[in-house]
C-alpha atoms as a PDB file:
ATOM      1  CA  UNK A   1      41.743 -33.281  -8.554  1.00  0.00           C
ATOM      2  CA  UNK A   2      42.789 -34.499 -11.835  1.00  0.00           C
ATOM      3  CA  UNK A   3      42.947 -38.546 -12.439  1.00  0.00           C
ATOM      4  CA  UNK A   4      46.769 -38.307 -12.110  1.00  0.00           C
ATOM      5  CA  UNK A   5      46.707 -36.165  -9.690  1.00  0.00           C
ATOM      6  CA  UNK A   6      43.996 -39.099  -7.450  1.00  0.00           C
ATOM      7  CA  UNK A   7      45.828 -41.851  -8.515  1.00  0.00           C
ATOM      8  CA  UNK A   8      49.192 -40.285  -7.059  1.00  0.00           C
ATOM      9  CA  UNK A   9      47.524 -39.404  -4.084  1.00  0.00           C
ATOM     10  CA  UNK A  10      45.983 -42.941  -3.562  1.00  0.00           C
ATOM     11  CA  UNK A  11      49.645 -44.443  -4.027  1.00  0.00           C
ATOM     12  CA  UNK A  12      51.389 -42.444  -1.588  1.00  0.00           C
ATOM     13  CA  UNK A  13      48.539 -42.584   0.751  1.00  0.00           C
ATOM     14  CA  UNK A  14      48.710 -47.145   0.260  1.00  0.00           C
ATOM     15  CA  UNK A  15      52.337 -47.063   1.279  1.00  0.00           C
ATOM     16  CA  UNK A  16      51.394 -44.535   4.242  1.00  0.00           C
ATOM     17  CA  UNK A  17      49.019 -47.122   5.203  1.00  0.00           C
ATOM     18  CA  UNK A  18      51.297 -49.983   5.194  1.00  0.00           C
ATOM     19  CA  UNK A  19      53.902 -47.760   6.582  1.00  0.00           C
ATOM     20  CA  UNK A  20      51.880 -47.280   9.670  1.00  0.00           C
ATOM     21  CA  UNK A  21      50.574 -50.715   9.528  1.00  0.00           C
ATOM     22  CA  UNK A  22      54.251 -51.894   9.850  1.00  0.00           C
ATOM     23  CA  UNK A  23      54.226 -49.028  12.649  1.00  0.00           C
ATOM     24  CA  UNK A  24      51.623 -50.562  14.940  1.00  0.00           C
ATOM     25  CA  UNK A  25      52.853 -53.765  14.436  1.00  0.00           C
ATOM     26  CA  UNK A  26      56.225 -53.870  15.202  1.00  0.00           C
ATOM     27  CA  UNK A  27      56.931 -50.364  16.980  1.00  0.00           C
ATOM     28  CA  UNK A  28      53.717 -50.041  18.872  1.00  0.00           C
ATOM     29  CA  UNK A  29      52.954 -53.296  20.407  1.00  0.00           C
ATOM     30  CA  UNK A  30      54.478 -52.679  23.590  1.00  0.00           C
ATOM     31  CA  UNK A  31      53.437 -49.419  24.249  1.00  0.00           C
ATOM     32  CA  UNK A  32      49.805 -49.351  22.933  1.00  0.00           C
ATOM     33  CA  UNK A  33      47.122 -51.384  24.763  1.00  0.00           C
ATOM     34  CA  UNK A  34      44.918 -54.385  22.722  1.00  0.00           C
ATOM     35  CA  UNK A  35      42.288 -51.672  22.299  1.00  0.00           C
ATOM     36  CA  UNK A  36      44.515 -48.758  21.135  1.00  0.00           C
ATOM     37  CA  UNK A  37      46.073 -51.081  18.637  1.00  0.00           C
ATOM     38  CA  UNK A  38      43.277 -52.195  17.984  1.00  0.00           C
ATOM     39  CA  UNK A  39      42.190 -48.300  17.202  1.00  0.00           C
ATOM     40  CA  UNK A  40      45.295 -47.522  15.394  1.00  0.00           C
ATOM     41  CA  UNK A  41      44.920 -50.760  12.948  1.00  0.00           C
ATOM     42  CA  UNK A  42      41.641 -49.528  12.010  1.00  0.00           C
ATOM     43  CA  UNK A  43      42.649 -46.317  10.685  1.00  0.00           C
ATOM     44  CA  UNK A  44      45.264 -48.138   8.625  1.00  0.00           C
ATOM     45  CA  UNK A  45      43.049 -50.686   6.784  1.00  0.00           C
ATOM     46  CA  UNK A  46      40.587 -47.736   6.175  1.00  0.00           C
ATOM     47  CA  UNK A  47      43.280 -45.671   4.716  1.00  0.00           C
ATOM     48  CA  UNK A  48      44.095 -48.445   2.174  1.00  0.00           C
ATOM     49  CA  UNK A  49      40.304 -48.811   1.081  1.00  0.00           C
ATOM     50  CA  UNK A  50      39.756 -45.667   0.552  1.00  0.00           C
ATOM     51  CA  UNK A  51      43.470 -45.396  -0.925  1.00  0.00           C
ATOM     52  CA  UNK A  52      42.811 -47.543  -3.488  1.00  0.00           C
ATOM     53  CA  UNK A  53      39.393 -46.434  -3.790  1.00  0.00           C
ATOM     54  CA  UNK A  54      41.574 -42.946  -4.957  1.00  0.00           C
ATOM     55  CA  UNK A  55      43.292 -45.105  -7.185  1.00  0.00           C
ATOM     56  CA  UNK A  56      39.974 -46.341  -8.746  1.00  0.00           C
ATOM     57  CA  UNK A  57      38.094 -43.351  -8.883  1.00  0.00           C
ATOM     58  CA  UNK A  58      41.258 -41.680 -11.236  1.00  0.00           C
ATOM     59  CA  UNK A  59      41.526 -44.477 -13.143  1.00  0.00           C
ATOM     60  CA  UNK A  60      37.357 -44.897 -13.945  1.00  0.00           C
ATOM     61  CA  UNK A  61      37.661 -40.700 -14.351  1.00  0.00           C
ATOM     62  CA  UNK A  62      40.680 -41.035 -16.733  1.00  0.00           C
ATOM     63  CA  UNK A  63      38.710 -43.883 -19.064  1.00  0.00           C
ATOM     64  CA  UNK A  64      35.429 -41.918 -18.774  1.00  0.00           C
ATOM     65  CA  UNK A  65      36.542 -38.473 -18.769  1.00  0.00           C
ATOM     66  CA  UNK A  66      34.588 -37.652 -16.089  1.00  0.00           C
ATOM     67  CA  UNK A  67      34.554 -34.109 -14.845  1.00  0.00           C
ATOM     68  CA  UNK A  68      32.672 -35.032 -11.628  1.00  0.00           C
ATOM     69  CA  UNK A  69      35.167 -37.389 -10.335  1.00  0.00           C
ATOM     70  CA  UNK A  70      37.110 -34.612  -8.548  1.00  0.00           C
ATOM     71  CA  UNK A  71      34.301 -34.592  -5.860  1.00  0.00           C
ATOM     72  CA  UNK A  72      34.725 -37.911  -5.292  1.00  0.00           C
ATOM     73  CA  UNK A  73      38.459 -37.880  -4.679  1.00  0.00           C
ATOM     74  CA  UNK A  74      38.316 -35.172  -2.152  1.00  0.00           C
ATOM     75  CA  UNK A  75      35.671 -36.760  -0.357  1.00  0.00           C
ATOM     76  CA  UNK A  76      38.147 -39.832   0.157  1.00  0.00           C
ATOM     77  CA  UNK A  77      40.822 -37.801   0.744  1.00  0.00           C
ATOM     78  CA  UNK A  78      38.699 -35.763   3.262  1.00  0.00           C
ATOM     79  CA  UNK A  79      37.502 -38.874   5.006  1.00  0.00           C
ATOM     80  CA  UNK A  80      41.110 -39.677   5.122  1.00  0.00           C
ATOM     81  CA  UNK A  81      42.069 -37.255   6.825  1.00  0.00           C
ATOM     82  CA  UNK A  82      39.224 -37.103   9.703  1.00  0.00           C
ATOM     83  CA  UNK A  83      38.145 -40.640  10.233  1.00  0.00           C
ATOM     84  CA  UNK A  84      41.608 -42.234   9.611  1.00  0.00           C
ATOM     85  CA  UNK A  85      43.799 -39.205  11.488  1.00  0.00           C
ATOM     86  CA  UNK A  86      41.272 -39.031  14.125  1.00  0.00           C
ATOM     87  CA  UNK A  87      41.759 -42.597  15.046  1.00  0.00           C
ATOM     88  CA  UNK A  88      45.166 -42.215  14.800  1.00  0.00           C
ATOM     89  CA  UNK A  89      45.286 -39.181  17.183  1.00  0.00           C
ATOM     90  CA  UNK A  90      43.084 -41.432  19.391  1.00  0.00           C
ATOM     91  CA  UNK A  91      45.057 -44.242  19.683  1.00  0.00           C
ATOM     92  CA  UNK A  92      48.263 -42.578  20.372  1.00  0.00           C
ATOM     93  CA  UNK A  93      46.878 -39.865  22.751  1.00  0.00           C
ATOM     94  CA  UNK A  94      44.012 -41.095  24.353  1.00  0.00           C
ATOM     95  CA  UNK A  95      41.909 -38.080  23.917  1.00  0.00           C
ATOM     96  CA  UNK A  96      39.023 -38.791  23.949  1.00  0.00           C
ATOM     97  CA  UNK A  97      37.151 -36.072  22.072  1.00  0.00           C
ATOM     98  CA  UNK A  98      38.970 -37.260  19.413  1.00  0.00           C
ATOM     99  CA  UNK A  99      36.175 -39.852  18.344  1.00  0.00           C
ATOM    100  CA  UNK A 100      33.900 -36.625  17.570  1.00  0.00           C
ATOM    101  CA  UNK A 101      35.493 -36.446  14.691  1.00  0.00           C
ATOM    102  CA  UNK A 102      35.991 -39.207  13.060  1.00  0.00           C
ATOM    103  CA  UNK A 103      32.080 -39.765  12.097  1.00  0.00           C
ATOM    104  CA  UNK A 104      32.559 -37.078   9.792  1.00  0.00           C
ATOM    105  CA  UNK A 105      35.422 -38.729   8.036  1.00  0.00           C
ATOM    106  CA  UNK A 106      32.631 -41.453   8.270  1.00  0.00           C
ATOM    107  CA  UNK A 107      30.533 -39.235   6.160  1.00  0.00           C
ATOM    108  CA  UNK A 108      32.798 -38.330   3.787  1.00  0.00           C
ATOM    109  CA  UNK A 109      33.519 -41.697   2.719  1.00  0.00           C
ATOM    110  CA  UNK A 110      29.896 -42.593   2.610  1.00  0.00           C
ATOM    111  CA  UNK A 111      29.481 -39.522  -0.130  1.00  0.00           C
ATOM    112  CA  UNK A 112      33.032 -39.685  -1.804  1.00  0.00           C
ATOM    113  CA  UNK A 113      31.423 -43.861  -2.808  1.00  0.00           C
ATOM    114  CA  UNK A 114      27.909 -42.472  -3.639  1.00  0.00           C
ATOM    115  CA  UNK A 115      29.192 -39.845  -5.842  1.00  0.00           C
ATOM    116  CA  UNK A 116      32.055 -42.286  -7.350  1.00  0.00           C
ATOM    117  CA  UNK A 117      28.738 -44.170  -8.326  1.00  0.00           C
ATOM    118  CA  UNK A 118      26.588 -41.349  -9.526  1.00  0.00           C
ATOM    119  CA  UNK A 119      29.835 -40.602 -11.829  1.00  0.00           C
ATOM    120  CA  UNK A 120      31.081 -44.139 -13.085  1.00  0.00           C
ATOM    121  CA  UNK A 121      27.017 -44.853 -13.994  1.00  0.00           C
ATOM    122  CA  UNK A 122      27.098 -41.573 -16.369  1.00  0.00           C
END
């Protein structure tokens, strides 16, 4: 993924977030219980983080040229994707295999930040 390329994806991926935020809070209130909210809200302020963390990593990879940066942005975007979108799934379905997943989008945050420090300390 190119630094433009990660810094669009971190933008549109932010106003998901606070799309969704926005969601919970005024759509799903009265349909999800305190814990599924609770669920659903988690995805979304994990989404931003690792949004902006997209937004960071193009932006340290544009100034440094970094060719290793790429790795990190699909690792967010990864993590994303199974952490944040299994919580999601969660929350609204109640399926409870669901949760198997998201430690793995756990994971992939955990190497998309140690590999966005292996490449910004180069």
């Amino acid at each position: 993924m190119t630094p433009s390329r990660s810094i669009q994806a971190g933008a549109l991926l932010a106003a998901i977030a606070v799309a969704l935020g926005a969601f919970a809070a005024h759509g799903l209130k009265n349909h999800l219980d305190a814990h599924a909210l609770d669920i659903f809200n988690t995805a979304a302020r994990y989404q931003m983080i690792h949004a902006i963390a997209l937004i960071l990593t193009g932006i340290v990879a544009r100034q440094q040229g970094s060719k290793h940066a790429p790795l990190a942005s699909l690792l967010f975007v990864v993590g994303i994707l199974l952490f944040c979108g299994s919580l999601y799934l969660l929350a609204l379905t109640g399926v409870g295999w669901l949760g198997a997943i998201t430690p793995f989008g756990g994971i992939a945050f955990i190497a998309g930040w140690l590999h966005f420090m292996y490449f910004s300390a180069r």
